[in-house]
N, C-alpha and C. Protein backbone atom coordinates (compact mmCIF):
# COMPACT_ATOMS: atom_id res chain seq x y z
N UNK A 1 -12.12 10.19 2.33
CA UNK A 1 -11.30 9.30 1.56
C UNK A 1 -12.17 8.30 0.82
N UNK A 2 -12.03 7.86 -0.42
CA UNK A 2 -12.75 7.19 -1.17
C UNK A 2 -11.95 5.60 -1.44
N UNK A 3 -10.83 5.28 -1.20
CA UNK A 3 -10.32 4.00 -1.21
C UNK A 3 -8.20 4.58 -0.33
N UNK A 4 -8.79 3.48 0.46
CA UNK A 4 -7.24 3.46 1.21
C UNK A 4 -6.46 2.05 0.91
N UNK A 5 -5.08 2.14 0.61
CA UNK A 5 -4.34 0.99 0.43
C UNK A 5 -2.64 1.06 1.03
N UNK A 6 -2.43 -0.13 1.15
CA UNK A 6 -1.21 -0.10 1.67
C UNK A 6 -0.05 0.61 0.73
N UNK A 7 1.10 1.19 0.78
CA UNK A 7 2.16 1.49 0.45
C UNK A 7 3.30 0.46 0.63
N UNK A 8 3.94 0.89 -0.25
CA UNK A 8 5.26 -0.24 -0.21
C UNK A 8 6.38 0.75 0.75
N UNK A 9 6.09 1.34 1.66
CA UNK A 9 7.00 2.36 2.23
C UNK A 9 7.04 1.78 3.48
N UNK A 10 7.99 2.05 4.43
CA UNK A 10 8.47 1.78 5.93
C UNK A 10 9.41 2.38 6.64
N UNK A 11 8.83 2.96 7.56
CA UNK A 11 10.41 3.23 8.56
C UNK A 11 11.00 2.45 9.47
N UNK A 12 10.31 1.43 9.83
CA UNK A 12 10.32 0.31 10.69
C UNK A 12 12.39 0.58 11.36
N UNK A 13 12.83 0.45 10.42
CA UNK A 13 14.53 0.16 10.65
C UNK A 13 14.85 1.47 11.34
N UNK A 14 14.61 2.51 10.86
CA UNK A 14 15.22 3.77 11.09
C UNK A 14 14.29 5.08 11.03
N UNK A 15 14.09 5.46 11.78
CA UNK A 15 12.86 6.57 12.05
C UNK A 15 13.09 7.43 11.32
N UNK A 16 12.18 7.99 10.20
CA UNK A 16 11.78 9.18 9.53
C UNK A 16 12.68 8.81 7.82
N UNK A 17 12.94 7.45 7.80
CA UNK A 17 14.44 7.43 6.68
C UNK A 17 12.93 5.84 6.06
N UNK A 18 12.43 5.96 5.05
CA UNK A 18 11.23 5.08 4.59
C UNK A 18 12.26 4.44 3.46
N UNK A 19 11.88 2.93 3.16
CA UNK A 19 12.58 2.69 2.25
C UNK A 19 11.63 1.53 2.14
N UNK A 20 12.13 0.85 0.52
CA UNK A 20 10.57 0.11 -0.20
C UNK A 20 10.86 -0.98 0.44
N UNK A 21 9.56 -1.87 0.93
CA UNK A 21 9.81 -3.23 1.92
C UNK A 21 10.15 -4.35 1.43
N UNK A 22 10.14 -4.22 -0.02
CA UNK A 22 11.52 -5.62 -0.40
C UNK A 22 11.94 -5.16 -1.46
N UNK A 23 12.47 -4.07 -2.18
CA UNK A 23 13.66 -3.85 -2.20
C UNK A 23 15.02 -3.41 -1.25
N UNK A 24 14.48 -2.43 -0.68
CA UNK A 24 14.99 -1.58 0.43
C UNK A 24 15.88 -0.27 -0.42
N UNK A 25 15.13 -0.01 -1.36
CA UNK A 25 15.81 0.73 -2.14
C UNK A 25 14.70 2.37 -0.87
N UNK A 26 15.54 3.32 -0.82
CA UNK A 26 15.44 4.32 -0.40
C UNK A 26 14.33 5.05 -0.88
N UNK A 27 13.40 5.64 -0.39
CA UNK A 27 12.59 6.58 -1.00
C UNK A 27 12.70 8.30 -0.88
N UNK A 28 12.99 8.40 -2.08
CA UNK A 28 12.96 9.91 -2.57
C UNK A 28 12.11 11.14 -2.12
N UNK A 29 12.05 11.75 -1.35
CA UNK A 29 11.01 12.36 -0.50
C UNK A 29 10.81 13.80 -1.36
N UNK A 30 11.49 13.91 -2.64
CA UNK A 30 11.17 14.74 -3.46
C UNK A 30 9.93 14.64 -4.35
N UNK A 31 9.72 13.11 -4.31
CA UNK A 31 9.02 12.33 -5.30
C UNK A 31 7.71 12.07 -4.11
N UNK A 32 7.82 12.00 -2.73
CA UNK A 32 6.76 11.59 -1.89
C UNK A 32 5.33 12.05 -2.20
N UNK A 33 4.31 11.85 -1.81
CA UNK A 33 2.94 12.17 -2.05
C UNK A 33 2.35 12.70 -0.47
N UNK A 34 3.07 12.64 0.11
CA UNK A 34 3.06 13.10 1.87
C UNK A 34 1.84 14.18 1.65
N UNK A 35 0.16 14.02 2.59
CA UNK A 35 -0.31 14.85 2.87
C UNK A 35 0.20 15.90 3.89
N UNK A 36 -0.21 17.01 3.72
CA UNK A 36 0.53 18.04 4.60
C UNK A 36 0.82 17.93 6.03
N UNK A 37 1.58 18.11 6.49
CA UNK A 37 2.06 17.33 8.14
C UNK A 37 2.31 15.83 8.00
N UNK A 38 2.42 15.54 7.01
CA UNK A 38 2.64 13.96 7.14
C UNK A 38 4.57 13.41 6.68
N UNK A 39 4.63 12.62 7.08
CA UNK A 39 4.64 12.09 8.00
C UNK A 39 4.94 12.53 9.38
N UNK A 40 4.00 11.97 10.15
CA UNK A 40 3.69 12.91 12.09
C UNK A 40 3.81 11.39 12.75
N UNK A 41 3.87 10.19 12.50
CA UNK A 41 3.66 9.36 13.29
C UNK A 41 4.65 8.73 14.61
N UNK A 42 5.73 9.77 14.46
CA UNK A 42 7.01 9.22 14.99
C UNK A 42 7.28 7.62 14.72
N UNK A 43 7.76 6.88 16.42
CA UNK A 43 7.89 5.75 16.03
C UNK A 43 6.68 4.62 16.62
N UNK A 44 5.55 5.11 16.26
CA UNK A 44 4.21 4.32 16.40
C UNK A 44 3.85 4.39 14.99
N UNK A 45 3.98 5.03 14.22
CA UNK A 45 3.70 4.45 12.69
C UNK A 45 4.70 4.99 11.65
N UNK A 46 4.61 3.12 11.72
CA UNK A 46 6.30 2.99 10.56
C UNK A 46 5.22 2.86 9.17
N UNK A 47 4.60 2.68 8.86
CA UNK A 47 4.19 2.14 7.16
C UNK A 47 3.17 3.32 7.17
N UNK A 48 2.97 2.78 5.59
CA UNK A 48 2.07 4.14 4.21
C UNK A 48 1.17 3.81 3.82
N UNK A 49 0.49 4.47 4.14
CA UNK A 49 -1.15 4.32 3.38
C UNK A 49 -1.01 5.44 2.18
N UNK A 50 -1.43 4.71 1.09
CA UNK A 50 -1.96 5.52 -0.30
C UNK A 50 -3.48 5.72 0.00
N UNK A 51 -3.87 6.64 -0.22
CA UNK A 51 -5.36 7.07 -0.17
C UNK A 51 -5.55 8.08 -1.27
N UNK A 52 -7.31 7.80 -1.73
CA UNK A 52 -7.74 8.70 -2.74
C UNK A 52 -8.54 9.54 -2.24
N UNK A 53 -8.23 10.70 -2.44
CA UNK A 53 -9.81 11.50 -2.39
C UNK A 53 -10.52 12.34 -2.93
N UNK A 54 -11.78 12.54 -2.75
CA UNK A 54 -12.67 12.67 -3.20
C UNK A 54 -11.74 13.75 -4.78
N UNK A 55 -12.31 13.66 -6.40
CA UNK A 55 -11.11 14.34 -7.43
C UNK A 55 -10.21 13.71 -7.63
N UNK A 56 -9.94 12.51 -7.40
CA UNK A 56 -9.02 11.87 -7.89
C UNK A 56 -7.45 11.75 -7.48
N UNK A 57 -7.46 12.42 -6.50
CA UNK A 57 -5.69 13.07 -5.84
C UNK A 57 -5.81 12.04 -4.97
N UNK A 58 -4.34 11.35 -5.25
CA UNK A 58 -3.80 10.65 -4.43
C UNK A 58 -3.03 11.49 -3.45
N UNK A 59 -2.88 10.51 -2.05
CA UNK A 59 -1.81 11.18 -1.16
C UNK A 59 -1.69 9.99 -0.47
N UNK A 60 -0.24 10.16 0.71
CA UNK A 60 0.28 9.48 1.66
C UNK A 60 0.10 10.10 3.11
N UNK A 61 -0.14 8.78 3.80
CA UNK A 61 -0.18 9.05 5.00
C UNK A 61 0.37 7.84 5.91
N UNK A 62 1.26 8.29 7.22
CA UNK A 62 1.52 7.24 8.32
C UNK A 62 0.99 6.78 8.57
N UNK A 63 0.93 5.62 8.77
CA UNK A 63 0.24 4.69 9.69
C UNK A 63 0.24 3.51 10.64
N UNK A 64 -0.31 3.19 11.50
CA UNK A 64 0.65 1.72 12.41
C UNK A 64 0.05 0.59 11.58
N UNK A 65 1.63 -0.38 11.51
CA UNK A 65 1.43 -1.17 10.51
C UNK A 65 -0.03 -2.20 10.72
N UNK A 66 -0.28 -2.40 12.00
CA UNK A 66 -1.17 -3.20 12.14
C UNK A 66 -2.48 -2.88 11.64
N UNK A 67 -3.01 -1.50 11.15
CA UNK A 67 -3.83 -0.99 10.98
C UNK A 67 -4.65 -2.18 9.29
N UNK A 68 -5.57 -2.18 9.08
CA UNK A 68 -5.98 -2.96 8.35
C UNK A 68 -6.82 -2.01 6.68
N UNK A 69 -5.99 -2.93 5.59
CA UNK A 69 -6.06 -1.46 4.23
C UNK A 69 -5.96 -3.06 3.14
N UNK A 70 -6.26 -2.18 2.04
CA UNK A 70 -6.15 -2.77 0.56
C UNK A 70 -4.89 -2.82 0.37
N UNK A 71 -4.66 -4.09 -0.52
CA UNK A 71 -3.04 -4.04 -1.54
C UNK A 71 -3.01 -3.87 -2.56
N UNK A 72 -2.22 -3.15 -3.47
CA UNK A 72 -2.02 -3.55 -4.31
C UNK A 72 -1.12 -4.35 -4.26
N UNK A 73 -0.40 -5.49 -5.93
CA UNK A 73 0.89 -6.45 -5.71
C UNK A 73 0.69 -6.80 -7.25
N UNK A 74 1.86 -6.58 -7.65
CA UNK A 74 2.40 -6.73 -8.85
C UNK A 74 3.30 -8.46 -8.94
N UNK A 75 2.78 -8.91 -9.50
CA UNK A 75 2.98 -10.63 -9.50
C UNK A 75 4.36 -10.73 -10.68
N UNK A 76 5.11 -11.65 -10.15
CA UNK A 76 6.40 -11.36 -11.52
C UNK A 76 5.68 -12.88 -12.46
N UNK A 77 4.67 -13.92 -11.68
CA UNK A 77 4.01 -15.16 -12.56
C UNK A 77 2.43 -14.69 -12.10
N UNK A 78 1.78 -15.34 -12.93
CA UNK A 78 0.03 -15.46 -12.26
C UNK A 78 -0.22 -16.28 -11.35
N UNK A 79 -0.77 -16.14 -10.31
CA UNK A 79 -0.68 -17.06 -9.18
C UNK A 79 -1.62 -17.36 -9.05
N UNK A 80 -1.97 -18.58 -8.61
CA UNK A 80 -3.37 -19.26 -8.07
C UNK A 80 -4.12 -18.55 -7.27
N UNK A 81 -5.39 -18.10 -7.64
CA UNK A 81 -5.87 -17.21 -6.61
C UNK A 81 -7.25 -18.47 -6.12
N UNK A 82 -8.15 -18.53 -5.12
CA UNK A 82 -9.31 -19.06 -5.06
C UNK A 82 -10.16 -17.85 -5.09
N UNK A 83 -10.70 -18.25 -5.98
CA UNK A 83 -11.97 -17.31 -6.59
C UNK A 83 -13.06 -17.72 -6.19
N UNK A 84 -13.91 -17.59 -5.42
CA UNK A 84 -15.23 -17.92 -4.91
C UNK A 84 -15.43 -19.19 -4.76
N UNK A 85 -14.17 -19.54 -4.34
CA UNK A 85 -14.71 -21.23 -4.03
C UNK A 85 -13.86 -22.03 -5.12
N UNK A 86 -13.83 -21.08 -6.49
CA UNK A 86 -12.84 -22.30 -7.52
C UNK A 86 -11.30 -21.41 -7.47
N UNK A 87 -10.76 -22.66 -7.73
CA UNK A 87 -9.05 -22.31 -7.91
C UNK A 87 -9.57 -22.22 -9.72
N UNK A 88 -8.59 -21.24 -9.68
CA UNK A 88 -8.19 -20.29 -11.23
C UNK A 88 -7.13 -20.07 -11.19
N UNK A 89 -6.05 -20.45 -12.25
CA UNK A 89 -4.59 -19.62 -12.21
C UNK A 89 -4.48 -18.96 -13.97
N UNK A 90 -6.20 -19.18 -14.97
CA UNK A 90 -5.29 -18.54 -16.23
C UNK A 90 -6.63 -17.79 -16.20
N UNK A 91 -7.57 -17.62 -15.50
CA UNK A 91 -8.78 -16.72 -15.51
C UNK A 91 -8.97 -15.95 -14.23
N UNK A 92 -7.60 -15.57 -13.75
CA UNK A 92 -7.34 -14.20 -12.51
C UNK A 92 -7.65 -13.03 -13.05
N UNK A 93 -8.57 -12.96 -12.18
CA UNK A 93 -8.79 -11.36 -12.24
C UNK A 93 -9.10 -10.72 -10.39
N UNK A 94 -7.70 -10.06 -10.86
CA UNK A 94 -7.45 -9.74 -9.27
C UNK A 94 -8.26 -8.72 -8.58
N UNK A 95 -8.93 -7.92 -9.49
CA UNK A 95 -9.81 -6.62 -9.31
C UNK A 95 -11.23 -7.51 -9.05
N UNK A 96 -11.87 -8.33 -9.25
CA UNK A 96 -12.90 -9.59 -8.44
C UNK A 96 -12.62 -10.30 -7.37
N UNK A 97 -11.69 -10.89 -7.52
CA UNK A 97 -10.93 -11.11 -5.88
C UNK A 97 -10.97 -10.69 -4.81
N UNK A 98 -10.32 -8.97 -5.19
CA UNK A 98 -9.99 -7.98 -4.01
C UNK A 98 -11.16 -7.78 -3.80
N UNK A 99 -12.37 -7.32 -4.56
CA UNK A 99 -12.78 -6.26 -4.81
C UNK A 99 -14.24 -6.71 -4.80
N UNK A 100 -14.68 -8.00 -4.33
CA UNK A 100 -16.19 -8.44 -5.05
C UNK A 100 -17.49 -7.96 -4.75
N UNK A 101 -17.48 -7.70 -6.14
CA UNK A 101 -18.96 -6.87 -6.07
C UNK A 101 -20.22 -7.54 -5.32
C-alpha cells in the first residue's frame, strides 16, 4: 500500500449496513471500492480505510476505528490551521500541513 486514509464510511449502528458519518446517508455497495473479501471485519471493525496501491487503484478496506490513518476533509469555510508554528487562515495549504515534507 502506498498511502492509507480514513473513509467517511461506518457500521458502528448496524452491522454490515455502512452509512456516511455525518450525513448518514446510506452507502451504495454497488458503487463500493471493497477489496476482495472485504468487508470481513464483523463487529470489531466498524470504519473504512481508502488505500492506494502500488498503479494507482484505489480500494476499501475494514478497519477498527481506533486504528490510526490520514484524512481527508472538505471544509464548507477555510479554517485556521497552525502551520509550523504560525496561524494562517488565507495561506492554507492543507497538503503541507498533513503532509510535511
Amino acid at each position: 500500500m502506498i498511502a492509507q486514509f480514513w473513509g467517511p464510511w461506518t457500521d458502528d449502528e448496524e452491522e454490515g449496513e455502512f452509512v456516511h458519518a455525518q450525513t448518514g446517508a446510506h452507502l451504495n455497495q454497488s458503487l463500493a471500492l471493497w477489496s476482495p473479501g472485504e468487508p470481513n471485519g464483523d463487529e470489531v471493525e466498524n470504519c473504512v480505510e481508502e488505500f492506494e496501491m502500488r498503479g494507482g487503484k484505489w480500494s476499501w478496506n475494514d478497519i477498527k476505528c481506533f486504528q490510526r490513518r490520514w484524512f481527508i476533509y472538505k471544509f464548507k469555510k477555510r479554517p485556521k490551521f497552525k502551520l509550523r508554528g504560525k496561524i494562517s487562515s488565507k495561506k492554507c495549504d492543507p497538503v503541507k500541513y498533513f503532509f510535511p515534507s
